[in-house]
Each structure stands twice: as C-alpha cells, then as structure tokens.
N, C-alpha and C. Protein backbone atom coordinates (compact mmCIF):
# COMPACT_ATOMS: atom_id res chain seq x y z
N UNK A 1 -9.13 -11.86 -12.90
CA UNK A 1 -8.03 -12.49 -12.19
C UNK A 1 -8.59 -13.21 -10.96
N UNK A 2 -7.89 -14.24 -10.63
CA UNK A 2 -8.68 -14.86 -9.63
C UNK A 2 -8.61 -14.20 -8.35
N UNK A 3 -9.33 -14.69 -7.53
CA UNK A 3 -9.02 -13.75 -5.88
C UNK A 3 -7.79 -14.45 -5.35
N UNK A 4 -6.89 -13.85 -5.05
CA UNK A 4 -5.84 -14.17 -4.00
C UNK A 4 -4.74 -14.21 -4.57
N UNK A 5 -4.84 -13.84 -5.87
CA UNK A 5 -3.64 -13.90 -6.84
C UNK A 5 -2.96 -12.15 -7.17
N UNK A 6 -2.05 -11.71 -7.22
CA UNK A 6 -1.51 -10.23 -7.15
C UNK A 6 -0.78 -9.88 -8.42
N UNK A 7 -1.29 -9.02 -8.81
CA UNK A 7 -0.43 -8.39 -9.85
C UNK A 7 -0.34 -6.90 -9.71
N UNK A 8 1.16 -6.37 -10.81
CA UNK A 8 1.34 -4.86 -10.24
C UNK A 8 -0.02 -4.28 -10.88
N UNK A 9 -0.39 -2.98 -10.18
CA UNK A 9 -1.14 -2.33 -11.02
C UNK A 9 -0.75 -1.32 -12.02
N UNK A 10 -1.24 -1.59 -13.43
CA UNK A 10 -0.56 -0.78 -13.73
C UNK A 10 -1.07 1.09 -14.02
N UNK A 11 0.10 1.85 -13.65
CA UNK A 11 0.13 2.82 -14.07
C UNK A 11 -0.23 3.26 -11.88
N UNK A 12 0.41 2.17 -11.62
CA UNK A 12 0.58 2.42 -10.23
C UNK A 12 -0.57 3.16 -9.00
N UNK A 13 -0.01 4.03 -8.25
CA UNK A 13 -1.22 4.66 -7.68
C UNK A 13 -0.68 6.35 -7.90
N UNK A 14 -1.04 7.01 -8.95
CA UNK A 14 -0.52 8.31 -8.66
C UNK A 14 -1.02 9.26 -7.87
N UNK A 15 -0.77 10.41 -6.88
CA UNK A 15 -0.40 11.12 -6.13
C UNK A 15 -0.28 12.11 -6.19
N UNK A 16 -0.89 13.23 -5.57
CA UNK A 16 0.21 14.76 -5.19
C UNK A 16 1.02 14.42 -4.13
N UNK A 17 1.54 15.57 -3.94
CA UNK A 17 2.93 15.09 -2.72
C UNK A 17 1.61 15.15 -1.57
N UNK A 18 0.89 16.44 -1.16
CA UNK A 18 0.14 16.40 -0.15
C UNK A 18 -0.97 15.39 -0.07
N UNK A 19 -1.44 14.47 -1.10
CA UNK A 19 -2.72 13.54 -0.94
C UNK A 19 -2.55 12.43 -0.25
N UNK A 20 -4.01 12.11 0.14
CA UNK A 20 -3.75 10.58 0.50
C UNK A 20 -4.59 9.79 -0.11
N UNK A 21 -4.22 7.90 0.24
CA UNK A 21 -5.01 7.09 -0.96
C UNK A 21 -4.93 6.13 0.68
N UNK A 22 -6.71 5.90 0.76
CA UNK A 22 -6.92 4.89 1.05
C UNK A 22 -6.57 3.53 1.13
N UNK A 23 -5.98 2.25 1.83
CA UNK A 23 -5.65 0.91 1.22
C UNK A 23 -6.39 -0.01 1.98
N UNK A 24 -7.74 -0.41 1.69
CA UNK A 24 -8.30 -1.68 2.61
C UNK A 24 -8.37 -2.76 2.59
N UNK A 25 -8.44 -3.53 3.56
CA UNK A 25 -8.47 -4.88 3.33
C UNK A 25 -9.15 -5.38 1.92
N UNK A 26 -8.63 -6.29 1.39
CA UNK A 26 -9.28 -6.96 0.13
C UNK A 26 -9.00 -6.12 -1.52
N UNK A 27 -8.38 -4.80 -1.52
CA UNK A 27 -8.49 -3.79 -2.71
C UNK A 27 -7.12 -3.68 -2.67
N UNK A 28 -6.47 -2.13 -3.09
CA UNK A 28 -4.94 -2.28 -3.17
C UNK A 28 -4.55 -1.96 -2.26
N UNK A 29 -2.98 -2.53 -2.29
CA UNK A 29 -2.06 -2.98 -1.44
C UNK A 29 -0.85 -2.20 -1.90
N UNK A 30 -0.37 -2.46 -0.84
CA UNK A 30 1.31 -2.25 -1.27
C UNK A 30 1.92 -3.28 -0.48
N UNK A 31 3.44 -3.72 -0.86
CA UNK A 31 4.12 -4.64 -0.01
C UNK A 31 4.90 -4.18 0.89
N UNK A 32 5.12 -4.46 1.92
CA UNK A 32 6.19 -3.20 2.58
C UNK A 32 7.46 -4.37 3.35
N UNK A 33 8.64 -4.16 2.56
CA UNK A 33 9.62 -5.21 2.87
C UNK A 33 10.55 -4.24 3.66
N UNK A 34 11.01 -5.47 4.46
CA UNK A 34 12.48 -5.02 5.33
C UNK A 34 11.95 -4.34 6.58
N UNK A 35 10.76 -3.96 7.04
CA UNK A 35 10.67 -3.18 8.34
C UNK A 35 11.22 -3.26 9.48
N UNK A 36 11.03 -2.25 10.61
CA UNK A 36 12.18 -2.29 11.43
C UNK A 36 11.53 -2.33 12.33
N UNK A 37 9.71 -2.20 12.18
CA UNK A 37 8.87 -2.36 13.76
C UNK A 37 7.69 -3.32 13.02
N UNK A 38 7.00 -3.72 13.81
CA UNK A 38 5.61 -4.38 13.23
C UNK A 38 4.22 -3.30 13.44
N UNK A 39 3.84 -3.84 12.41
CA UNK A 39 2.51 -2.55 12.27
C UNK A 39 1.31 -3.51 11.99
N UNK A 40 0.18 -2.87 12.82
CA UNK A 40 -0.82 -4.02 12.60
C UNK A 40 -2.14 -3.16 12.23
N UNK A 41 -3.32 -4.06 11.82
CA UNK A 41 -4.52 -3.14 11.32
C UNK A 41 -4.88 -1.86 11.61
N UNK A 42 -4.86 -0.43 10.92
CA UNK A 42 -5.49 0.40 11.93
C UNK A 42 -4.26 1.48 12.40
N UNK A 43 -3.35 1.01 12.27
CA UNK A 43 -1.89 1.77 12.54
C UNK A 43 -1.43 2.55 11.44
N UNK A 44 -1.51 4.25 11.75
CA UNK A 44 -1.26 4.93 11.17
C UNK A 44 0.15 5.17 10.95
N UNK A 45 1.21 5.08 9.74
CA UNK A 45 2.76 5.29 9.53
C UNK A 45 2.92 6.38 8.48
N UNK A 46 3.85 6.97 8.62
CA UNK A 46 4.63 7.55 7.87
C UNK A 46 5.35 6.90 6.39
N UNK A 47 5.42 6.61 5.45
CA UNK A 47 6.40 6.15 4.28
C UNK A 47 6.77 7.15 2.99
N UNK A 48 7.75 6.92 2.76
CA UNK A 48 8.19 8.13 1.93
C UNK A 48 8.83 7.36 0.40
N UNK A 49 8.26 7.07 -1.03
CA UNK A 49 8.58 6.55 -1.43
C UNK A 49 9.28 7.38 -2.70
N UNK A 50 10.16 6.42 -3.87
CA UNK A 50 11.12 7.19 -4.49
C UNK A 50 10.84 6.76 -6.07
C-alpha cells in the first residue's frame, strides 16, 4: 500500500482489558473524533472504547 494512504486493519488491535499497545508516529493509529481538549505528541490520555 502506498505510504500515506490508510486502511482499517484488519482483525483490529486486540487487547486484555489490563494491556497496553504502543502507537508511533508512522505505524498504527487510531482516529480520535469529536474531542473536547487538544492532545499533542507525548501526552498521555485515558480512552475507553466499546
């Protein structure tokens, strides 16, 4: 796929409830719509997804 172009991944990123997954610049992403503060490089958040 070319660089700069996005597709879902599939079979997503799975999880335990307690783990965490890395996301760095250039690899996977997530989109994060509608926020209510701005978050910039380096800023650790909370998200709870469903």
């Amino acid at each position: 796929m070319p660089r700069g172009v996005t597709q879902e991944k599939e079979g997503g990123f799975p999880l335990a409830a307690d783990e965490r997954y890395e996301l760095d610049p250039g690899e996977d992403h997530i989109m994060l719509m509608d926020l209510t503060e701005d978050i910039q490089p380096g800023d650790v958040f909370e998200d709870q997804t469903h």
